[in-house]
N, C-alpha and C. Protein backbone atom coordinates (compact mmCIF):
# COMPACT_ATOMS: atom_id res chain seq x y z
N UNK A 1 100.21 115.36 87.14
CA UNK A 1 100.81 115.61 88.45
C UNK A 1 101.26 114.27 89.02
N UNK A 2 102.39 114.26 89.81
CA UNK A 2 102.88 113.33 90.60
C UNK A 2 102.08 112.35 91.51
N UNK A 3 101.92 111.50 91.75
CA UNK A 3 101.42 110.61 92.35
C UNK A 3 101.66 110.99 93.66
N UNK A 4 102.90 110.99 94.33
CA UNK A 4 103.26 111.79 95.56
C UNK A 4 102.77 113.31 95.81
N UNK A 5 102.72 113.80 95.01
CA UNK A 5 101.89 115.06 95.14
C UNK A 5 100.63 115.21 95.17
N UNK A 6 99.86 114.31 94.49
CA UNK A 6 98.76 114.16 94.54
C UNK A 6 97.62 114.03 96.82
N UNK A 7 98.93 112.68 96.61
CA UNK A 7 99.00 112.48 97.61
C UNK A 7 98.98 113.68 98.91
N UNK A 8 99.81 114.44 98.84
CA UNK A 8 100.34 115.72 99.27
C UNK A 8 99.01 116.54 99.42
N UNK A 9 98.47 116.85 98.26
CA UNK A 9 97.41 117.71 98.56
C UNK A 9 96.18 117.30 98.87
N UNK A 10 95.96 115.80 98.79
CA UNK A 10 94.82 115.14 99.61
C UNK A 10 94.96 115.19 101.30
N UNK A 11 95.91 115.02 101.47
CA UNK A 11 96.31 114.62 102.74
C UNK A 11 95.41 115.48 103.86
N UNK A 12 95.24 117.02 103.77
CA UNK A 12 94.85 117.90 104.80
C UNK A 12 93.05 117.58 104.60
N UNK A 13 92.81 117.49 103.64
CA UNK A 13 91.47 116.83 103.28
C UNK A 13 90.97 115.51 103.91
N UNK A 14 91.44 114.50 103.81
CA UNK A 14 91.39 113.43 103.99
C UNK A 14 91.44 113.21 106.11
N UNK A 15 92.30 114.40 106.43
CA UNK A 15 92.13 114.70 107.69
C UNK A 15 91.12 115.67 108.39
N UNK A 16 90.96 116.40 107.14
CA UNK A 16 89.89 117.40 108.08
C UNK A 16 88.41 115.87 107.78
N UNK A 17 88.38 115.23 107.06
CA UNK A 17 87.49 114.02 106.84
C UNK A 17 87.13 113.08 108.37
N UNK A 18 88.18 113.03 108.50
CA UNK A 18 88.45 112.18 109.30
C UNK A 18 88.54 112.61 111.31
N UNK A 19 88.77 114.20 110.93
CA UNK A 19 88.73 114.26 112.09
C UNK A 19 87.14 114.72 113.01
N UNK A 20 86.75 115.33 111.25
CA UNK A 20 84.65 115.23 111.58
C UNK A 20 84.64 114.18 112.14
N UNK A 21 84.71 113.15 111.51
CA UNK A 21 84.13 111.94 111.65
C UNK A 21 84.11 111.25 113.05
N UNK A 22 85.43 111.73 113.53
CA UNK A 22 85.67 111.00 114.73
C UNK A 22 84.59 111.65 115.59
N UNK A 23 84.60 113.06 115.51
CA UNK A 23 83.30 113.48 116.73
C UNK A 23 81.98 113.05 116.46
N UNK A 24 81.72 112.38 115.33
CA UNK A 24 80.50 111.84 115.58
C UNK A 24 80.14 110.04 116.33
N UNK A 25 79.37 109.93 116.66
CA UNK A 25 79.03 108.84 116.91
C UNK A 25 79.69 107.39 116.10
N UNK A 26 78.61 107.46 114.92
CA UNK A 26 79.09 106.62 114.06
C UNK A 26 79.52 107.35 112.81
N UNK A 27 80.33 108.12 112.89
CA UNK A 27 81.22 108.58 111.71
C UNK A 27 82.07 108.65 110.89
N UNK A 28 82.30 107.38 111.82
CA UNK A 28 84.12 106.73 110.90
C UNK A 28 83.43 105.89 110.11
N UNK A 29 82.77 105.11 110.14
CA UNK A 29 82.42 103.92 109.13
C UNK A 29 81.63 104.53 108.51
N UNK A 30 80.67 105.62 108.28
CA UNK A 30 79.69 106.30 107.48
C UNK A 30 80.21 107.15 106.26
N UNK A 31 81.46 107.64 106.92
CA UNK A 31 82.57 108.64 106.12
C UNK A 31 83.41 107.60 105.32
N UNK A 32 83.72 106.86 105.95
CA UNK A 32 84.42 105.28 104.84
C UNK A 32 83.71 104.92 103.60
N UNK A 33 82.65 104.68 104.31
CA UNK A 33 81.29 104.40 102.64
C UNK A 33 81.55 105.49 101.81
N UNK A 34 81.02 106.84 102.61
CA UNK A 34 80.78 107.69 101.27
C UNK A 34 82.04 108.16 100.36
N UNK A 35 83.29 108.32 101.28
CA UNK A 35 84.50 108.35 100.49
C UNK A 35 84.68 107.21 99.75
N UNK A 36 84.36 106.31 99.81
CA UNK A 36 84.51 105.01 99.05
C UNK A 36 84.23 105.39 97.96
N UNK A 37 82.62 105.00 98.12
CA UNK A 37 81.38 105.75 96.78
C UNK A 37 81.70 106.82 96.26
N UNK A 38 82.19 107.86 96.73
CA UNK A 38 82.53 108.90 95.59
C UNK A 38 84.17 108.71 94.97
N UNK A 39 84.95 108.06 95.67
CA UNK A 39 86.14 107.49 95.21
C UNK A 39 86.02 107.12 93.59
N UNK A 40 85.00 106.02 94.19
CA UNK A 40 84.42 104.75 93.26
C UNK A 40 84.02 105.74 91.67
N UNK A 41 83.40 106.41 92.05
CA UNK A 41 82.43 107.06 91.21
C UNK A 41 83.52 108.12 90.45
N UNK A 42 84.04 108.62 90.97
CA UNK A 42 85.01 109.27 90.06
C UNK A 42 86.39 108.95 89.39
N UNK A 43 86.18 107.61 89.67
CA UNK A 43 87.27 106.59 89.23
C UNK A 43 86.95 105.78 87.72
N UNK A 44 85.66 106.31 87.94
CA UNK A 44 84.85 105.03 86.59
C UNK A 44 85.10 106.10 85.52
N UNK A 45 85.50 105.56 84.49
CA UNK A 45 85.64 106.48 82.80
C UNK A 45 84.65 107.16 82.53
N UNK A 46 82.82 106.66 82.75
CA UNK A 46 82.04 107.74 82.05
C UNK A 46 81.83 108.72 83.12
N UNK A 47 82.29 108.45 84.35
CA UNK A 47 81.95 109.95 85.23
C UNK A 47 83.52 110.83 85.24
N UNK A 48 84.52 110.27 85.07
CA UNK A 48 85.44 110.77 84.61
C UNK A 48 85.63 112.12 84.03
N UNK A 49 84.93 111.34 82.86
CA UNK A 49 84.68 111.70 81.07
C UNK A 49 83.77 113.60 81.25
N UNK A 50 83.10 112.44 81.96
CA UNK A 50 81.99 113.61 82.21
C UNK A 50 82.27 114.90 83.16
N UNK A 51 83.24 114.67 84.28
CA UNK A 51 83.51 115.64 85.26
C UNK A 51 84.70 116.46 84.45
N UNK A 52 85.09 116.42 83.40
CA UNK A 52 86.88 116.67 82.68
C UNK A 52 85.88 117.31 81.83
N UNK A 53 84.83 117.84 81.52
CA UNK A 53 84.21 118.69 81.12
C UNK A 53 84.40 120.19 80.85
N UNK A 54 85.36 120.96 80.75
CA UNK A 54 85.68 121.94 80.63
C UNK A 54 84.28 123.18 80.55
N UNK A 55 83.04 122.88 79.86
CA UNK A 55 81.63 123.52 80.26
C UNK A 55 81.19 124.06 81.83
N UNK A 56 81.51 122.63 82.32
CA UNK A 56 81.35 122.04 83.73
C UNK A 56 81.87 123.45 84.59
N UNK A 57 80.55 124.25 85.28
CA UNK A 57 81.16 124.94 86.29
C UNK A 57 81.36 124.05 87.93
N UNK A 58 82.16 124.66 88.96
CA UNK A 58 82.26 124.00 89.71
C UNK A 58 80.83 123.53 90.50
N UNK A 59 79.93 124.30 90.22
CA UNK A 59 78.40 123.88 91.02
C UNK A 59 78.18 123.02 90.39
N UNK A 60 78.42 123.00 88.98
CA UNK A 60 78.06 122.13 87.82
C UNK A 60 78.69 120.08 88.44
N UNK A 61 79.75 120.25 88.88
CA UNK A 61 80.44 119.06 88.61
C UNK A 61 80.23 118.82 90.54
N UNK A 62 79.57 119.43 91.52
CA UNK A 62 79.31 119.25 92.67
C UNK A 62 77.70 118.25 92.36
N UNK A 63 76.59 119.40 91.95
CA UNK A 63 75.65 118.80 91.93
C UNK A 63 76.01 117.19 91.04
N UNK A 64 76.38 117.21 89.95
CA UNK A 64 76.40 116.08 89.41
C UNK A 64 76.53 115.09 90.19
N UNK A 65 77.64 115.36 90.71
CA UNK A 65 77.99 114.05 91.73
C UNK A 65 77.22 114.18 93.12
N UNK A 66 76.19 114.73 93.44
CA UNK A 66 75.13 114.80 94.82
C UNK A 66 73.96 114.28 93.78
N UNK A 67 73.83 114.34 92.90
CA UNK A 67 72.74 113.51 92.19
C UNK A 67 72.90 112.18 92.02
N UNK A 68 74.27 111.62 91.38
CA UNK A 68 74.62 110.51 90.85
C UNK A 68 74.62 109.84 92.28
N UNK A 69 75.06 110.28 93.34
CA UNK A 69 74.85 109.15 94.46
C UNK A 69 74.18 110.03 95.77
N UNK A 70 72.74 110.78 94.87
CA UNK A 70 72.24 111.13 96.25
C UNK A 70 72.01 110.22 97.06
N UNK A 71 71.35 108.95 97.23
CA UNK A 71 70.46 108.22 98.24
C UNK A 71 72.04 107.68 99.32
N UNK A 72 73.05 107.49 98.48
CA UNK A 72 74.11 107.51 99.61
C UNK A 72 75.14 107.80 100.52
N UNK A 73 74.86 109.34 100.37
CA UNK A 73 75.45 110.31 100.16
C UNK A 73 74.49 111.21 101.30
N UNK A 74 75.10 112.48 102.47
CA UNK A 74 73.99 113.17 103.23
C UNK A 74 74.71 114.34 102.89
N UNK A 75 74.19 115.21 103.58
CA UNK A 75 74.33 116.95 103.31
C UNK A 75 75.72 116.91 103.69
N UNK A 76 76.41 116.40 104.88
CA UNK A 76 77.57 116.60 104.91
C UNK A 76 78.96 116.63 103.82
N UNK A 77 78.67 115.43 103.14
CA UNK A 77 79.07 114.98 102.21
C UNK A 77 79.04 115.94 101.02
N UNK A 78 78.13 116.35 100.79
CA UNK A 78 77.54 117.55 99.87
C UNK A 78 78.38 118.51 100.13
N UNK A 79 78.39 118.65 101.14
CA UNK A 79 79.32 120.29 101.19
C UNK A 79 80.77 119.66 101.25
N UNK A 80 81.54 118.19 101.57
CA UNK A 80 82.69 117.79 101.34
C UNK A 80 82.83 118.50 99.90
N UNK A 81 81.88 117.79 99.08
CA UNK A 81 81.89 118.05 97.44
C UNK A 81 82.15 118.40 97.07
N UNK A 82 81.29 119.90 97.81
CA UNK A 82 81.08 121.40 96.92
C UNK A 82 82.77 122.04 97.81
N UNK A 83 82.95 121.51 98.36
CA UNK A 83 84.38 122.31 98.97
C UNK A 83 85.47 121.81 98.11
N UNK A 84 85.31 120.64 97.60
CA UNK A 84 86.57 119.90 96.19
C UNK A 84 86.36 120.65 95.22
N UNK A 85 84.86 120.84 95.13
CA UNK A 85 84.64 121.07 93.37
C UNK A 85 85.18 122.38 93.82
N UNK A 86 84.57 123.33 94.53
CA UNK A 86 84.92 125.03 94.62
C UNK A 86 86.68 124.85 94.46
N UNK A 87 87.36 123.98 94.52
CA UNK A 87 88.79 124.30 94.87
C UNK A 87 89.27 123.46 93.39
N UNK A 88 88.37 122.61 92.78
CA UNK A 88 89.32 121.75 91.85
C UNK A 88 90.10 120.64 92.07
N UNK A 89 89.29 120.49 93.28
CA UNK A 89 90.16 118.69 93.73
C UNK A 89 89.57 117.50 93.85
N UNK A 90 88.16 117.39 93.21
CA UNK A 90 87.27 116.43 92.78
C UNK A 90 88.21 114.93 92.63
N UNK A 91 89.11 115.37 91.32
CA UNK A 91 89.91 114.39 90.90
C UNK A 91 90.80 113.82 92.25
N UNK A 92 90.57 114.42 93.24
CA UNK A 92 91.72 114.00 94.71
C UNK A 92 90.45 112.43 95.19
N UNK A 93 89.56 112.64 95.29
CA UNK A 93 89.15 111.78 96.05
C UNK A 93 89.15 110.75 95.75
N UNK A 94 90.00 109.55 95.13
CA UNK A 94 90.26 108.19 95.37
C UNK A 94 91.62 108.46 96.51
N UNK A 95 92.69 109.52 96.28
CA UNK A 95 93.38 110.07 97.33
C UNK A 95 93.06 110.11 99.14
N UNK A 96 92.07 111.09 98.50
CA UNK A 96 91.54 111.11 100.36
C UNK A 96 90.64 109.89 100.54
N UNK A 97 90.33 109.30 99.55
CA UNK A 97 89.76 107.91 100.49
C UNK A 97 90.66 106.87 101.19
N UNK A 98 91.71 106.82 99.98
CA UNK A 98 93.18 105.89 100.64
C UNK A 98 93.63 106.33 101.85
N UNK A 99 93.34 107.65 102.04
CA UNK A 99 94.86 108.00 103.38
C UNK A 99 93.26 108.17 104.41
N UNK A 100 92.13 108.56 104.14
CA UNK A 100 91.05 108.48 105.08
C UNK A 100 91.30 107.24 105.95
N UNK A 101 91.41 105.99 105.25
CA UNK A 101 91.30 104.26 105.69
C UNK A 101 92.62 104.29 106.48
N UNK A 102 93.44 104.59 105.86
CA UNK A 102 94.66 104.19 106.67
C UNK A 102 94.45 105.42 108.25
N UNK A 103 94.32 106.22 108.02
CA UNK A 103 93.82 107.04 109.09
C UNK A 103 93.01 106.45 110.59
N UNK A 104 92.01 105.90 109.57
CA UNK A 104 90.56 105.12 110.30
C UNK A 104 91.36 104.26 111.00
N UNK A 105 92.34 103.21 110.11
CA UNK A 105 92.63 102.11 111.04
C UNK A 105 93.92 102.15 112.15
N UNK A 106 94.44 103.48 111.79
CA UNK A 106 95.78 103.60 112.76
C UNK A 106 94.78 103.85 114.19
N UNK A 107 93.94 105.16 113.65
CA UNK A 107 92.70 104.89 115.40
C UNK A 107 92.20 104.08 115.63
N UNK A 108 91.94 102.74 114.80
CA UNK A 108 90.78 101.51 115.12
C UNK A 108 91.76 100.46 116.02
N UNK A 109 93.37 100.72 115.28
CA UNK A 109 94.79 100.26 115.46
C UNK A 109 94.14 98.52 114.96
N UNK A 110 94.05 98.73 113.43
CA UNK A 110 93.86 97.95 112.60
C UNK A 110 94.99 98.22 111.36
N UNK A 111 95.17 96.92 110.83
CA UNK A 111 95.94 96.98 109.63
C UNK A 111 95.52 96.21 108.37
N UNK A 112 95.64 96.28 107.43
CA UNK A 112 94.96 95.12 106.46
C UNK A 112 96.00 94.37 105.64
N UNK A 113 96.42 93.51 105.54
CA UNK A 113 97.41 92.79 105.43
C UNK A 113 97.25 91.83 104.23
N UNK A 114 98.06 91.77 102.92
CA UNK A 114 97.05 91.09 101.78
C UNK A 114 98.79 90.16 101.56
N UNK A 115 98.66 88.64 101.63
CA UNK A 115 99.45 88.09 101.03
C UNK A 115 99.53 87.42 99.55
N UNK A 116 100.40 87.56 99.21
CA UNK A 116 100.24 87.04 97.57
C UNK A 116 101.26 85.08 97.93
N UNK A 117 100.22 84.57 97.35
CA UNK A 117 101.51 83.49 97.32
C UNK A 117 101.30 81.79 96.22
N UNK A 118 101.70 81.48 96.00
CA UNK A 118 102.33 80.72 94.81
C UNK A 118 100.99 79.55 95.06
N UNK A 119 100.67 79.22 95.80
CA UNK A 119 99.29 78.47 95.99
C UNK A 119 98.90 79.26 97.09
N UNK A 120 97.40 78.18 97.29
CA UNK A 120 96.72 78.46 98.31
C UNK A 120 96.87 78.96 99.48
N UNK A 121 96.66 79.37 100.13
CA UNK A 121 96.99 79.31 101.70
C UNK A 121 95.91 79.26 102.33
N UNK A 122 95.93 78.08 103.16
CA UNK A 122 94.65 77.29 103.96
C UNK A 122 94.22 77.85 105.09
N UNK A 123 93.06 77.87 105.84
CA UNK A 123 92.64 78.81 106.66
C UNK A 123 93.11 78.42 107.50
N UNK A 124 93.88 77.43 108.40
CA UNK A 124 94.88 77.41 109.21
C UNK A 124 96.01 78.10 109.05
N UNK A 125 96.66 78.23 108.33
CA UNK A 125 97.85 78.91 107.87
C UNK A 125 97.70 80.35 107.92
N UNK A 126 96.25 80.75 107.75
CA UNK A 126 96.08 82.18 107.47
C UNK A 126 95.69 82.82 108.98
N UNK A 127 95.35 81.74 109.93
CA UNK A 127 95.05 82.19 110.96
C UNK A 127 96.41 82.57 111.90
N UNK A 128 97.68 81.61 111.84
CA UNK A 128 98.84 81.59 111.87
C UNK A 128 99.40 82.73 112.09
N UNK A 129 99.84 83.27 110.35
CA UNK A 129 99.96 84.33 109.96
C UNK A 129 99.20 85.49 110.68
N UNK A 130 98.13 85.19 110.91
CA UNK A 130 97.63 86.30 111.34
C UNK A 130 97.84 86.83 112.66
N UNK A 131 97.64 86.12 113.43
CA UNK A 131 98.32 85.88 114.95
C UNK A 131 99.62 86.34 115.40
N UNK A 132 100.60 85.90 114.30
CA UNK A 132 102.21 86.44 114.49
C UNK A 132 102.07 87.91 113.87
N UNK A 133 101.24 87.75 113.03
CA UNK A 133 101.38 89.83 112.50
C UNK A 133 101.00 90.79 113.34
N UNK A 134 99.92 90.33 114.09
CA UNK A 134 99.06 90.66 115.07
C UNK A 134 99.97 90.80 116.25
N UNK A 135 100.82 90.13 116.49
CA UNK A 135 101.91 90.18 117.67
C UNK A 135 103.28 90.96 117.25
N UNK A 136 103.31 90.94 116.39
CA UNK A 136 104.67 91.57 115.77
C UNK A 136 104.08 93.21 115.77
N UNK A 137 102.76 93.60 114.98
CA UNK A 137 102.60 95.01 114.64
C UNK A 137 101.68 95.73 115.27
N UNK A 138 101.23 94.78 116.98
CA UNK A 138 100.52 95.33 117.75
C UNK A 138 99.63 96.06 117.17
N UNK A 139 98.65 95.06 116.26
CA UNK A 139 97.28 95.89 115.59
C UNK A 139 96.38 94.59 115.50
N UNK A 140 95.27 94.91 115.26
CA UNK A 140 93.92 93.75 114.86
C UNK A 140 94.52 93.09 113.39
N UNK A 141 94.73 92.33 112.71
CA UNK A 141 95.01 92.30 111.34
C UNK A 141 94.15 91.53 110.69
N UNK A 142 93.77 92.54 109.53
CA UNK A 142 92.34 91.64 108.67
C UNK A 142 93.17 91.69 107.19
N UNK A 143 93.22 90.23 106.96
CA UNK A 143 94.33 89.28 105.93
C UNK A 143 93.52 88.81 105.07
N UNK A 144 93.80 89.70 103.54
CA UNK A 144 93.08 88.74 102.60
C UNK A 144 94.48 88.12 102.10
N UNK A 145 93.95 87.13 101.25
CA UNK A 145 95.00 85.78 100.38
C UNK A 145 94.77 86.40 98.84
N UNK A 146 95.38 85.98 98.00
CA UNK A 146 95.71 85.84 96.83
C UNK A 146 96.55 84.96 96.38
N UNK A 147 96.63 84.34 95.52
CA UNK A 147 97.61 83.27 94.76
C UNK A 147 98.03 83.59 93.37
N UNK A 148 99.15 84.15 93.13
CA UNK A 148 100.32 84.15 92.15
C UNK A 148 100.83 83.22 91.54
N UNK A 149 100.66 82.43 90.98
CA UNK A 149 101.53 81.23 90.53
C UNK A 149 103.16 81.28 90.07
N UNK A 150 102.87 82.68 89.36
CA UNK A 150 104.00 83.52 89.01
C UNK A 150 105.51 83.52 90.04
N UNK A 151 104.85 83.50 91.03
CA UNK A 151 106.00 83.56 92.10
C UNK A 151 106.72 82.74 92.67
N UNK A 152 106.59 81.96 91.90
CA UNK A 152 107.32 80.06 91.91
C UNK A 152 107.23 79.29 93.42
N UNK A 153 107.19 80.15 94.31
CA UNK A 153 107.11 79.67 96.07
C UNK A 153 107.48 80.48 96.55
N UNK A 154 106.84 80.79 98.12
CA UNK A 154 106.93 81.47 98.97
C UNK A 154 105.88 82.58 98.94
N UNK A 155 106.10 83.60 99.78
CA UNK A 155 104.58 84.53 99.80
C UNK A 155 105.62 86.61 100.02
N UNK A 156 104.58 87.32 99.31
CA UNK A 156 104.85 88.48 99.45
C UNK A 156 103.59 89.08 100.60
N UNK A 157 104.03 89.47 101.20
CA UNK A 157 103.29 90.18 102.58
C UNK A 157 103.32 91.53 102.32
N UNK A 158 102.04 92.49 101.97
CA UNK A 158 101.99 93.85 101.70
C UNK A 158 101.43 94.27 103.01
N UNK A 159 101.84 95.01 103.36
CA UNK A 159 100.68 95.57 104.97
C UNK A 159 101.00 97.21 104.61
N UNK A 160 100.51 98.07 104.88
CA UNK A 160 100.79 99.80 104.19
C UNK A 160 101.70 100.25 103.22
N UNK A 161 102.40 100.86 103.48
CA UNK A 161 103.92 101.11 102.87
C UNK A 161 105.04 99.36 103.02
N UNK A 162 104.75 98.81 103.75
CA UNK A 162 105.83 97.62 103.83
C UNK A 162 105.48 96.75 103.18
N UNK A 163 106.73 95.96 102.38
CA UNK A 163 106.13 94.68 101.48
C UNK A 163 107.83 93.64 101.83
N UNK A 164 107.45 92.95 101.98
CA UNK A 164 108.31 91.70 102.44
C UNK A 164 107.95 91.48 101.18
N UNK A 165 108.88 90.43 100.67
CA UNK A 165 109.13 89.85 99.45
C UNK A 165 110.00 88.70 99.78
N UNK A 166 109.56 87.60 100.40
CA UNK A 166 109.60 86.19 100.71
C UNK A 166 109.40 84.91 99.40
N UNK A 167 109.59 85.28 98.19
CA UNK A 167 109.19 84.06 97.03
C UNK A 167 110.41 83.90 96.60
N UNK A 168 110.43 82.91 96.03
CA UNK A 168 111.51 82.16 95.07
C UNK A 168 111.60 83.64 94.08
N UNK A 169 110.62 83.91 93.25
CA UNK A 169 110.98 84.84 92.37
C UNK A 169 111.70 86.31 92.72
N UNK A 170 111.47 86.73 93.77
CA UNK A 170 112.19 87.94 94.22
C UNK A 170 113.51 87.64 94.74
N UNK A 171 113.55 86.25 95.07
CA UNK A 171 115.11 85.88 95.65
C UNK A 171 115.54 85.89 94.44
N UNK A 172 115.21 85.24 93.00
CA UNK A 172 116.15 85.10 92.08
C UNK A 172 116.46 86.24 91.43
N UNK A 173 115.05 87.23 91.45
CA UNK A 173 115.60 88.99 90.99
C UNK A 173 116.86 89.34 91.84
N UNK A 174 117.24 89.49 93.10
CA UNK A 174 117.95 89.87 93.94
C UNK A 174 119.15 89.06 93.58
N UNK A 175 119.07 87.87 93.54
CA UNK A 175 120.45 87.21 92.89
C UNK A 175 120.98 87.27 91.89
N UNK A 176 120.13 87.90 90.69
CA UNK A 176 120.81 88.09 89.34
C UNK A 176 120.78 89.39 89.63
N UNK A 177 120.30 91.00 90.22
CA UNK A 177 121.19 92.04 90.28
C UNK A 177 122.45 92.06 91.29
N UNK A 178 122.42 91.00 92.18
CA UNK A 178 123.70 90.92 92.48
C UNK A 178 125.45 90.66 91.36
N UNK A 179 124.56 89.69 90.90
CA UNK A 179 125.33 89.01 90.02
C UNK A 179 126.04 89.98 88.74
N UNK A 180 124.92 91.34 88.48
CA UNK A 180 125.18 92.05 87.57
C UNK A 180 127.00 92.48 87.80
């Protein structure tokens, strides 16, 4: 199945997730973990392996995964589970964890902002950056760094769906399909 589709059918999930969460107290960051952790967990090859089980009834592939991470994991969660497994959308939840976060932070009116760039970028620079993003996209912005060497100079700025592409190397892609 499509990646966009995938997407598609997480989506009402990932909101009914999210909109529990909000009526509780501390439910947004509790629901973050455990979607994480079961993200996590059904992302790894031997639980994979193991849930693609064709034996596997749907109680079968619920409990598994309320065992494999009972201690972090509560009843709520359990019945998230058993409501994937009863439907066959187990395989959705690295899905609804992605659009859960982005969810979380449009209400927190947070963004996470990851630059890639050809060296370092010094914690002055990153504070910078952070400040003008922060003013530009009227949100909190929490900025990790990475370094590319690959990218000969300059920096790519990913923040959700948007990616600026500021390096030497994407200018010279763009200049040789011009050139085509």
């Amino acid at each position: 199945m499509a990646e966009a589709e995938l997407a598609t059918i997480a989506r009402p999930y990932a909101r009914a997730a999210f909109a529990h969460a909000v009526e509780q107290k501390v439910g947004l960051g509790r629901w973050s973990s455990m979607l994480g952790l079961l993200a996590s967990a059904v992302s790894e090859g031997v639980v994979a392996e193991r849930l693609d089980d064709p034996k596997l009834t749907t109680e079968d592939v619920a409990a598994f995964l309320g065992l494999l991470l009972e201690v972090d994991i509560d009843d709520e969660a359990r019945n998230f589970i058993n409501v994937l497994a009863e439907y066959g959308r187990i395989e959705l939840l690295p899905h609804i964890a992605d659009q859960y976060e982005l969810l979380k932070a449009d209400h927190e009116r947070t963004i996470n902002v990851e630059v890639t760039s050809a060296y370092e970028v010094s914690d002055e620079e990153a504070d910078k950056l952070s400040a003008a993003l922060k003013t530009k996209l009227q949100r909190d912005v929490n900025l990790t760094t990475a370094v590319d060497a690959s990218l000969v100079g300059g920096v790519v700025i990913k923040a959700e769906d948007t990616v600026i592409d500021g390096s030497i190397r994407g200018k010279l892609r763009k200049l040789s399909q011009a050139l085509q």
